[in-house]
C-alpha atoms as a PDB file:
ATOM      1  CA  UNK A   1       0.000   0.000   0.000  1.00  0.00           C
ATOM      2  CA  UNK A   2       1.981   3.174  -1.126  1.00  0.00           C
ATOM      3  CA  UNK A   3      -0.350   6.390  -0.355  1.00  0.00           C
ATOM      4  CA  UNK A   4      -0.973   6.463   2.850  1.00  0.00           C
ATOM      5  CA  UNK A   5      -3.897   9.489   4.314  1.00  0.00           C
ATOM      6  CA  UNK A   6      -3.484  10.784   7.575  1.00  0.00           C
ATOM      7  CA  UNK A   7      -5.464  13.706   9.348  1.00  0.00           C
ATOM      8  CA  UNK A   8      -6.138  15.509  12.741  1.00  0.00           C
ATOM      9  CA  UNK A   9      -8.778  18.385  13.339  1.00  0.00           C
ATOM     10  CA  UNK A  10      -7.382  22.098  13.557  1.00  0.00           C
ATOM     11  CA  UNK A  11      -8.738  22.075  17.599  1.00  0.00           C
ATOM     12  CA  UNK A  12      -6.674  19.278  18.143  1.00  0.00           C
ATOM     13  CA  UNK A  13      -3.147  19.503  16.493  1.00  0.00           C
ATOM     14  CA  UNK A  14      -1.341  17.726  19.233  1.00  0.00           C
ATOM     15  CA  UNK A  15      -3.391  14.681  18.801  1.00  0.00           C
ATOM     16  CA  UNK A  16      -5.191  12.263  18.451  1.00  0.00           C
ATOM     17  CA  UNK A  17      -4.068  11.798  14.765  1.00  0.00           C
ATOM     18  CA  UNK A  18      -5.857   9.818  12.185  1.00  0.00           C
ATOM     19  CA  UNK A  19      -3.327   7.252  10.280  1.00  0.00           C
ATOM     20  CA  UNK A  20      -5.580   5.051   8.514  1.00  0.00           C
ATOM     21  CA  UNK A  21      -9.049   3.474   7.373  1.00  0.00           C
ATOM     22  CA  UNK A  22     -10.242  -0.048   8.169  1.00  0.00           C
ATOM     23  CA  UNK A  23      -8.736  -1.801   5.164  1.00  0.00           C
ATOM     24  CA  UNK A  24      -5.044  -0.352   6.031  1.00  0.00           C
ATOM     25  CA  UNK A  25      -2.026  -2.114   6.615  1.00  0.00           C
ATOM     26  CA  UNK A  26      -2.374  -3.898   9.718  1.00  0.00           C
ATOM     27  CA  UNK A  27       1.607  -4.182  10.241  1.00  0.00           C
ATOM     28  CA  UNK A  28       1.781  -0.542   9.519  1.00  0.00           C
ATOM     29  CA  UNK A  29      -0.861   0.153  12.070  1.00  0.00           C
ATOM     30  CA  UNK A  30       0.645  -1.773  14.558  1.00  0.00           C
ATOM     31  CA  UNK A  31       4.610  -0.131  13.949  1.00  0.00           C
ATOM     32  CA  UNK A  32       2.592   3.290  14.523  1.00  0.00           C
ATOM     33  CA  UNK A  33       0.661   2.337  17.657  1.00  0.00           C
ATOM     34  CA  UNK A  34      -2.508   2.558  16.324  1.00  0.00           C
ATOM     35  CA  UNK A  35      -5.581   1.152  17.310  1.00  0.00           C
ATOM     36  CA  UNK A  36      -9.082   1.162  15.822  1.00  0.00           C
ATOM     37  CA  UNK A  37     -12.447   3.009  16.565  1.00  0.00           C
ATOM     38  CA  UNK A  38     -15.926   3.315  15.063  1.00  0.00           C
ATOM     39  CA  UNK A  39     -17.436   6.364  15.952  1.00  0.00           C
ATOM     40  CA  UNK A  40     -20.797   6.195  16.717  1.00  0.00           C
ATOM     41  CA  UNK A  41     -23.230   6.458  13.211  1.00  0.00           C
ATOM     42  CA  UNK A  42     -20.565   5.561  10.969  1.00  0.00           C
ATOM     43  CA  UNK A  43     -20.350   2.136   9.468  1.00  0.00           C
ATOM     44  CA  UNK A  44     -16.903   2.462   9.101  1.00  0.00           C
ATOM     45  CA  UNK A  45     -13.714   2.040  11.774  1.00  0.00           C
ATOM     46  CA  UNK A  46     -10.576   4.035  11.297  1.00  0.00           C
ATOM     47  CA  UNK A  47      -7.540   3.805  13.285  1.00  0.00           C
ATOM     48  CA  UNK A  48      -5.803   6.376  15.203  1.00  0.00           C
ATOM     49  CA  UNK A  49      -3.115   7.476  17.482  1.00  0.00           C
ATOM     50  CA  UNK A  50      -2.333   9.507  20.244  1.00  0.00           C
ATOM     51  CA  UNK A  51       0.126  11.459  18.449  1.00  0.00           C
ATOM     52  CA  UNK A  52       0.496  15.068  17.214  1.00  0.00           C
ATOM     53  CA  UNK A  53       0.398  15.032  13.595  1.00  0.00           C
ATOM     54  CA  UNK A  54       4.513  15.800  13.276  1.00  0.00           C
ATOM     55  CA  UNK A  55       5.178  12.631  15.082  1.00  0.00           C
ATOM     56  CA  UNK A  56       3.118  11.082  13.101  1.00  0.00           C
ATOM     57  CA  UNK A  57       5.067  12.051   9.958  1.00  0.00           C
ATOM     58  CA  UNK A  58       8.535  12.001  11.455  1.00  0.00           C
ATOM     59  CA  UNK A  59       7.569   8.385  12.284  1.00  0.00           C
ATOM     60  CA  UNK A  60       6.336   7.511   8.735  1.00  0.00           C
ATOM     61  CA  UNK A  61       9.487   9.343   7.012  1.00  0.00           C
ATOM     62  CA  UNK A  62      11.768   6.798   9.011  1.00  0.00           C
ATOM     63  CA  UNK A  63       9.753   3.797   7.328  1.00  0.00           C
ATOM     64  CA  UNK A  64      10.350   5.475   4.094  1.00  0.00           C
ATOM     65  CA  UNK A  65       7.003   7.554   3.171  1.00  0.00           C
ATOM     66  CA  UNK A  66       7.058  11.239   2.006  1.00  0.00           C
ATOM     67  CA  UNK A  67       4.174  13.689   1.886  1.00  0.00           C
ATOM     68  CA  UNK A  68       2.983  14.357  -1.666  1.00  0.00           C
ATOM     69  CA  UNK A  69       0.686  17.171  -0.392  1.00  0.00           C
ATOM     70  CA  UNK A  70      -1.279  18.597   2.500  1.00  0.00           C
ATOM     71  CA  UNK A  71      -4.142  20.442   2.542  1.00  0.00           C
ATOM     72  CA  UNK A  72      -7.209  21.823   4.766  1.00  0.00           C
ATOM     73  CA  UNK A  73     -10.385  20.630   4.547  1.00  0.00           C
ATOM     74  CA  UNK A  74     -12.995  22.656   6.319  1.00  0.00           C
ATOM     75  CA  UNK A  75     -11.903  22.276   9.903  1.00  0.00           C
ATOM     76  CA  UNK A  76      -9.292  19.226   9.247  1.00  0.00           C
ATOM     77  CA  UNK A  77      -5.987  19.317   8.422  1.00  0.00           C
ATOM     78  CA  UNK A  78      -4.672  15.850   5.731  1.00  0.00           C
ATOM     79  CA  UNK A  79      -1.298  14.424   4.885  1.00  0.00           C
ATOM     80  CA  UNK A  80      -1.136  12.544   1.217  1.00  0.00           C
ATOM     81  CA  UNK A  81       1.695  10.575   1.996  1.00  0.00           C
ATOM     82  CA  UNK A  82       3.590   7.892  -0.933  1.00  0.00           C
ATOM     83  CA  UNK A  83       6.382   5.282  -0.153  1.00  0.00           C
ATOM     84  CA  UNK A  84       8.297   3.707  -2.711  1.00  0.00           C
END
């Protein structure tokens, strides 16, 4: 799995950070410290961390991802991310 989304709202740029939907990499997941949650009315999990966003990254740049862009999207902030 090369691309790679992660996301945090504005309020809460020191965590928790988003790293991943419910049909990501489980061994990625677990090298991050993720774990999963459904919030309630979605049929969907997603997994997250406690981490701020830049750990996040600094922590996906050692396993050889980059950010291809970043944007804001209303009130959340998301990381495109690619590894070769």
């Amino acid at each position: 799995m090369p691309y790679l989304l992660i996301s945090t709202q504005i309020r809460l740029e020191a965590g928790p950070t988003m790293v991943g939907d419910e049909h990501s990499d489980p061994h990625l997941m677990s090298i991050l410290g993720a774990t999963k949650r459904s919030t309630l009315g979605n049929n969907f999990c997603e997994y997250y961390v406690n981490d701020a966003p830049r750990m996040v990254l600094d922590k996906l740049e050692s396993l050889g991802y980059r950010v291809v862009s970043m944007t804001g999207v209303g009130q959340t902030l998301v990381w495109c991310l690619h590894r070769e």
